[in-house]
N, C-alpha and C. Protein backbone atom coordinates (compact mmCIF):
# COMPACT_ATOMS: atom_id res chain seq x y z
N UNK A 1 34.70 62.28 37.88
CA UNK A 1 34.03 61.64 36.76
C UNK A 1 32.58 61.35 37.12
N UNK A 2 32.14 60.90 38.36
CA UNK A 2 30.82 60.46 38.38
C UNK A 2 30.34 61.62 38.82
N UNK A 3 30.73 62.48 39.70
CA UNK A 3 30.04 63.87 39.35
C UNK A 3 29.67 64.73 38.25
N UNK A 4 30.65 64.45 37.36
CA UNK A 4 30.32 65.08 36.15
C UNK A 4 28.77 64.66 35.30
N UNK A 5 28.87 63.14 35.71
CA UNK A 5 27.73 62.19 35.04
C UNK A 5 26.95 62.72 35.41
N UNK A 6 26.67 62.77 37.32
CA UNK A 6 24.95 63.41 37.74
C UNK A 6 25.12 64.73 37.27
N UNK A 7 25.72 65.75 36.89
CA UNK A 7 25.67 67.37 36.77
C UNK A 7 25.18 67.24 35.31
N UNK A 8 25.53 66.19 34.26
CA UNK A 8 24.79 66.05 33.56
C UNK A 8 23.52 65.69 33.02
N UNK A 9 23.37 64.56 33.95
CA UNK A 9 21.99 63.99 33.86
C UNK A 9 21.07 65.41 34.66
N UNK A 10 21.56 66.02 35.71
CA UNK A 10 20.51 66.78 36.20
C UNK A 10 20.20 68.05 35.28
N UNK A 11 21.45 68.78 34.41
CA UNK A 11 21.07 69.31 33.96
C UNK A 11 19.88 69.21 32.44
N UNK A 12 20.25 67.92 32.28
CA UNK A 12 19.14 67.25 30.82
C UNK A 12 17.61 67.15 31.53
N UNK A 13 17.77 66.98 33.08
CA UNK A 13 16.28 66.85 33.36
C UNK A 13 16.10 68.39 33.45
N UNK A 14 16.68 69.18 34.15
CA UNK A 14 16.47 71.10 34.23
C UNK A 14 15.79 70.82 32.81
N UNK A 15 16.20 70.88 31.65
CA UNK A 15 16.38 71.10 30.35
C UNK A 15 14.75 70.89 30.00
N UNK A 16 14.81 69.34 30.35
CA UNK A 16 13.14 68.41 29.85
C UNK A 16 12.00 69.67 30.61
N UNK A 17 11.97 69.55 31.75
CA UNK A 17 11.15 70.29 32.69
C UNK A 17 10.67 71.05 32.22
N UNK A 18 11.86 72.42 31.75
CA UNK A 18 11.48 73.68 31.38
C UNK A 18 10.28 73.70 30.24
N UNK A 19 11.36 73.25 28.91
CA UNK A 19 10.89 72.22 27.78
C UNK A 19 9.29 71.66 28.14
N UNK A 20 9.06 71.11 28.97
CA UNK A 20 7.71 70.54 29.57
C UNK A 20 6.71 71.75 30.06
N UNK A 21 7.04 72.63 30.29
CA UNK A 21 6.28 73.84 31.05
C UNK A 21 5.80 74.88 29.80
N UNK A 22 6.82 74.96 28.97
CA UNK A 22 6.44 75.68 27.66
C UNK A 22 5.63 75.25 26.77
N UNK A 23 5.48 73.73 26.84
CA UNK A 23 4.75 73.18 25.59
C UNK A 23 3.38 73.04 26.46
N UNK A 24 3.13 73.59 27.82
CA UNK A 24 2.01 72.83 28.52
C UNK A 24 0.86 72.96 27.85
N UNK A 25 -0.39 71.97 27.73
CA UNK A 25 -1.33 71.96 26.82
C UNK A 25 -2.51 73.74 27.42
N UNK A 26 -3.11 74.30 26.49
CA UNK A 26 -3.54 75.63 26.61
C UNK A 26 -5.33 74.91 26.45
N UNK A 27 -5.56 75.73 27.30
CA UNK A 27 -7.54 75.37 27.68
C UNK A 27 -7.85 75.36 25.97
N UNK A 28 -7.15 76.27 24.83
CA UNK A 28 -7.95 76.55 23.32
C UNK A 28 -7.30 75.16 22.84
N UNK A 29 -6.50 74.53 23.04
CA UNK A 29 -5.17 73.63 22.37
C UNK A 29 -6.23 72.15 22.84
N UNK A 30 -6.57 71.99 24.28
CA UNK A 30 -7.16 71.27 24.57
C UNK A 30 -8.86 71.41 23.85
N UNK A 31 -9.60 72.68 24.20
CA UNK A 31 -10.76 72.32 23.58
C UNK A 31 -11.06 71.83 22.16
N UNK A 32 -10.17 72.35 20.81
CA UNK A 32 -9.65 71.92 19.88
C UNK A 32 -9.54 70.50 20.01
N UNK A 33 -9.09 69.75 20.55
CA UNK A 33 -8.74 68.37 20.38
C UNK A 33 -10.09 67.97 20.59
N UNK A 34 -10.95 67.72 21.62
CA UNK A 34 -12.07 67.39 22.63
C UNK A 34 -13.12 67.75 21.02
N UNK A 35 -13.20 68.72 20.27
CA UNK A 35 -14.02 69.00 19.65
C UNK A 35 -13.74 68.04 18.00
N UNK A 36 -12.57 68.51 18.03
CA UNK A 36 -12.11 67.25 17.00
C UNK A 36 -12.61 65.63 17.29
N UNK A 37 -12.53 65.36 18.44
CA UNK A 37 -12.88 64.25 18.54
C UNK A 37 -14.82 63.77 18.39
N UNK A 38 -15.07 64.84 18.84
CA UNK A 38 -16.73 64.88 18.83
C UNK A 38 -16.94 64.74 17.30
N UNK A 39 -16.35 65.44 16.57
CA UNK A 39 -16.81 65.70 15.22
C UNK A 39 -16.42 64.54 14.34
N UNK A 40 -15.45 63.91 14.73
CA UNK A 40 -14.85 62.38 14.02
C UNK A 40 -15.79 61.25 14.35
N UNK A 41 -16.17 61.86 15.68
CA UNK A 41 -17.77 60.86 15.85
C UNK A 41 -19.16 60.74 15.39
N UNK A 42 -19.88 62.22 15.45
CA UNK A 42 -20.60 62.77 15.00
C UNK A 42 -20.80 62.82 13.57
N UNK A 43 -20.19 62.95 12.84
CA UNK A 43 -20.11 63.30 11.10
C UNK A 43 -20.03 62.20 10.49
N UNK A 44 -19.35 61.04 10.49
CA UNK A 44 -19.93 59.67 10.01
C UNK A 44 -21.18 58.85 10.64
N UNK A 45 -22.08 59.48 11.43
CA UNK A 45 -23.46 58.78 11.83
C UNK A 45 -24.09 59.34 11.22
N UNK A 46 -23.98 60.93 11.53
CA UNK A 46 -25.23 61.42 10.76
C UNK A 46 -24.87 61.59 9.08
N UNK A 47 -24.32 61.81 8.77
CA UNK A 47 -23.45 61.40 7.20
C UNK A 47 -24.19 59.86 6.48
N UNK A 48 -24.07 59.10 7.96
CA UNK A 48 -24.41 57.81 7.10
C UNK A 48 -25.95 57.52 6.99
N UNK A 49 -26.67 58.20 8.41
CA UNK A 49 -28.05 58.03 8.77
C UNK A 49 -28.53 59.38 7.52
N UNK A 50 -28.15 60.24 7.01
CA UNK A 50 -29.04 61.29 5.73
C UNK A 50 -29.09 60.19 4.36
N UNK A 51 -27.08 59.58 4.33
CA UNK A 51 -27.43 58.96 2.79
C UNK A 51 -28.26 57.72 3.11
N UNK A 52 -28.54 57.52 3.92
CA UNK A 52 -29.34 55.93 4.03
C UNK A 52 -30.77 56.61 4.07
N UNK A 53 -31.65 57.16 4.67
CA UNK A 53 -32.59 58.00 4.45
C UNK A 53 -32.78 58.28 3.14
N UNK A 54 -31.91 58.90 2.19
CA UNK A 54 -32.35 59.23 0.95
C UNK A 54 -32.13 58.11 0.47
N UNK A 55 -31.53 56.89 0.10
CA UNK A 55 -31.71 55.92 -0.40
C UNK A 55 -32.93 55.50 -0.23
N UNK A 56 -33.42 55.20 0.91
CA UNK A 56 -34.46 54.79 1.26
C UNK A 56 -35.60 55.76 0.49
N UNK A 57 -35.56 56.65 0.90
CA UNK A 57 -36.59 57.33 -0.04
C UNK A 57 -36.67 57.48 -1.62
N UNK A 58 -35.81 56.48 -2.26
CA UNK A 58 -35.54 56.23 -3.51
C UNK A 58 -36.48 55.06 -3.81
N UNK A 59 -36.15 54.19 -2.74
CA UNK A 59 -36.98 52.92 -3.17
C UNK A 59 -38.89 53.00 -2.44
N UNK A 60 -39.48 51.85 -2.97
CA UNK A 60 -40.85 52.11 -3.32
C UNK A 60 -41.41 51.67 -1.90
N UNK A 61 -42.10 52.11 -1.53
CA UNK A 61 -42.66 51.35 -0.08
C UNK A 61 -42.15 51.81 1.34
N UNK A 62 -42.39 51.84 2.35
CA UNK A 62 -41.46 51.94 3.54
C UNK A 62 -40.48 50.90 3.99
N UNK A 63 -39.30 51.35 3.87
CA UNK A 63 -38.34 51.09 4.19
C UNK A 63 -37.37 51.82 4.70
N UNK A 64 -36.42 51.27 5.87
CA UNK A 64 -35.28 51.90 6.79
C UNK A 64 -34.16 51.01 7.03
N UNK A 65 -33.99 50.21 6.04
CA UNK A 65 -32.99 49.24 5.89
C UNK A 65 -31.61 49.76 5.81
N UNK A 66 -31.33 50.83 4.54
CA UNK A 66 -30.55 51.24 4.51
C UNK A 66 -29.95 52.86 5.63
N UNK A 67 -31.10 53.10 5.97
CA UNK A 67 -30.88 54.11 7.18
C UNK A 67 -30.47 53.34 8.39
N UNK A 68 -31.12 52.23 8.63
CA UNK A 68 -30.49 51.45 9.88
C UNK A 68 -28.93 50.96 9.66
N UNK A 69 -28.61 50.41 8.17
CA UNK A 69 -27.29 49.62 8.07
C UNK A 69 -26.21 51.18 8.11
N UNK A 70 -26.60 52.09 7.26
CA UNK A 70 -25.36 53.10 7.32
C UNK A 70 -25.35 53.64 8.07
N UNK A 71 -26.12 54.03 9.32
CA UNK A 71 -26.19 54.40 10.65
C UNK A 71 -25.57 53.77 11.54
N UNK A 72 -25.39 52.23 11.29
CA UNK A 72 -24.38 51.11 12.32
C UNK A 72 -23.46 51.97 11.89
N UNK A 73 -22.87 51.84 10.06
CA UNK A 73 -21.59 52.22 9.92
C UNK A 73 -21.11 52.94 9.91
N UNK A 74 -21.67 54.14 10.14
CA UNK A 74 -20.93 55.59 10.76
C UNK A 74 -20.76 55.56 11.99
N UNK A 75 -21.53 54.86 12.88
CA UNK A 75 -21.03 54.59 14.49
C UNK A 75 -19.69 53.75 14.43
N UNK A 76 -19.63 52.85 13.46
CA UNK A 76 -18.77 52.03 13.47
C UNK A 76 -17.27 52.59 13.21
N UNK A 77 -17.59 53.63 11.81
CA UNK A 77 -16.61 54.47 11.21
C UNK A 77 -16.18 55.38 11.94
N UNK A 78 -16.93 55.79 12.64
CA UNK A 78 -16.59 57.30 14.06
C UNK A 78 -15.39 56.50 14.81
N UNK A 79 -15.91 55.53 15.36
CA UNK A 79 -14.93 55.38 16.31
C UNK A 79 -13.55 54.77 15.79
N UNK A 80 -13.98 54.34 14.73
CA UNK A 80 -12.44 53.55 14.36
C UNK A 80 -11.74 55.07 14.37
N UNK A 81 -12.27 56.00 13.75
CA UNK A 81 -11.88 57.29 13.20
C UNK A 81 -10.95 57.70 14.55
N UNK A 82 -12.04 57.58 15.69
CA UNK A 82 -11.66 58.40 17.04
C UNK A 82 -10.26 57.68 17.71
N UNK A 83 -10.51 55.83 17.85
CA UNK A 83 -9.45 55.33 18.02
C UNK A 83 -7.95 56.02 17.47
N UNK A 84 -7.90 55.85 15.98
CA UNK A 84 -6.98 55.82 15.29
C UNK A 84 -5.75 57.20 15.64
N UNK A 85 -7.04 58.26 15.93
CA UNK A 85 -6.46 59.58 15.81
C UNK A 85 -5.85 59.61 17.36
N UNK A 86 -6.44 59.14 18.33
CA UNK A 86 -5.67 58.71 20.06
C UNK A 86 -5.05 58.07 19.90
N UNK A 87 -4.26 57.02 18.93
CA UNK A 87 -3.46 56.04 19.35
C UNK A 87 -1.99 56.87 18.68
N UNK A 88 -2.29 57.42 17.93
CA UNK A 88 -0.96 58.74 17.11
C UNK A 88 -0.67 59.50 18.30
């Protein structure tokens, strides 16, 4: 009986292992992710730093009020972005 137990348990780890070796992450599988992540960062700053710019160039006078505030919040928005998608 307790032999039977370890011949089982060892064969479920054989099983995982293999299972583990097939799914191993691939240099394209990995750069894919790494680039995804750049771009979840990247695309809400500058996204926020163009529409704040053209706002700004809507209103009369020099101003960078709104290029400075939506520029926080695409830094801000990136990373929540970046968090969210690492914690899945």
């Amino acid at each position: 009986m307790n032999s039977l137990k370890l011949k089982d348990r060892i064969e479920n780890q054989v099983k995982r292992i293999k299972q583990a070796q097939r799914e191993k992450p691939t240099l394209v599988s990995q750069t894919t992710y790494i680039t995804t992540l750049g771009l979840m960062i990247v695309l809400p700053i500058v996204g926020g730093a163009y529409l704040g710019h053209w706002i700004d160039s809507l209103m009369a006078g020099y101003s960078i009020r709104w290029t400075i505030t939506l520029l926080l919040g695409g830094v801000v928005m990136g990373f929540f972005n970046v968090y969210f998608l690492i914690k899945d």
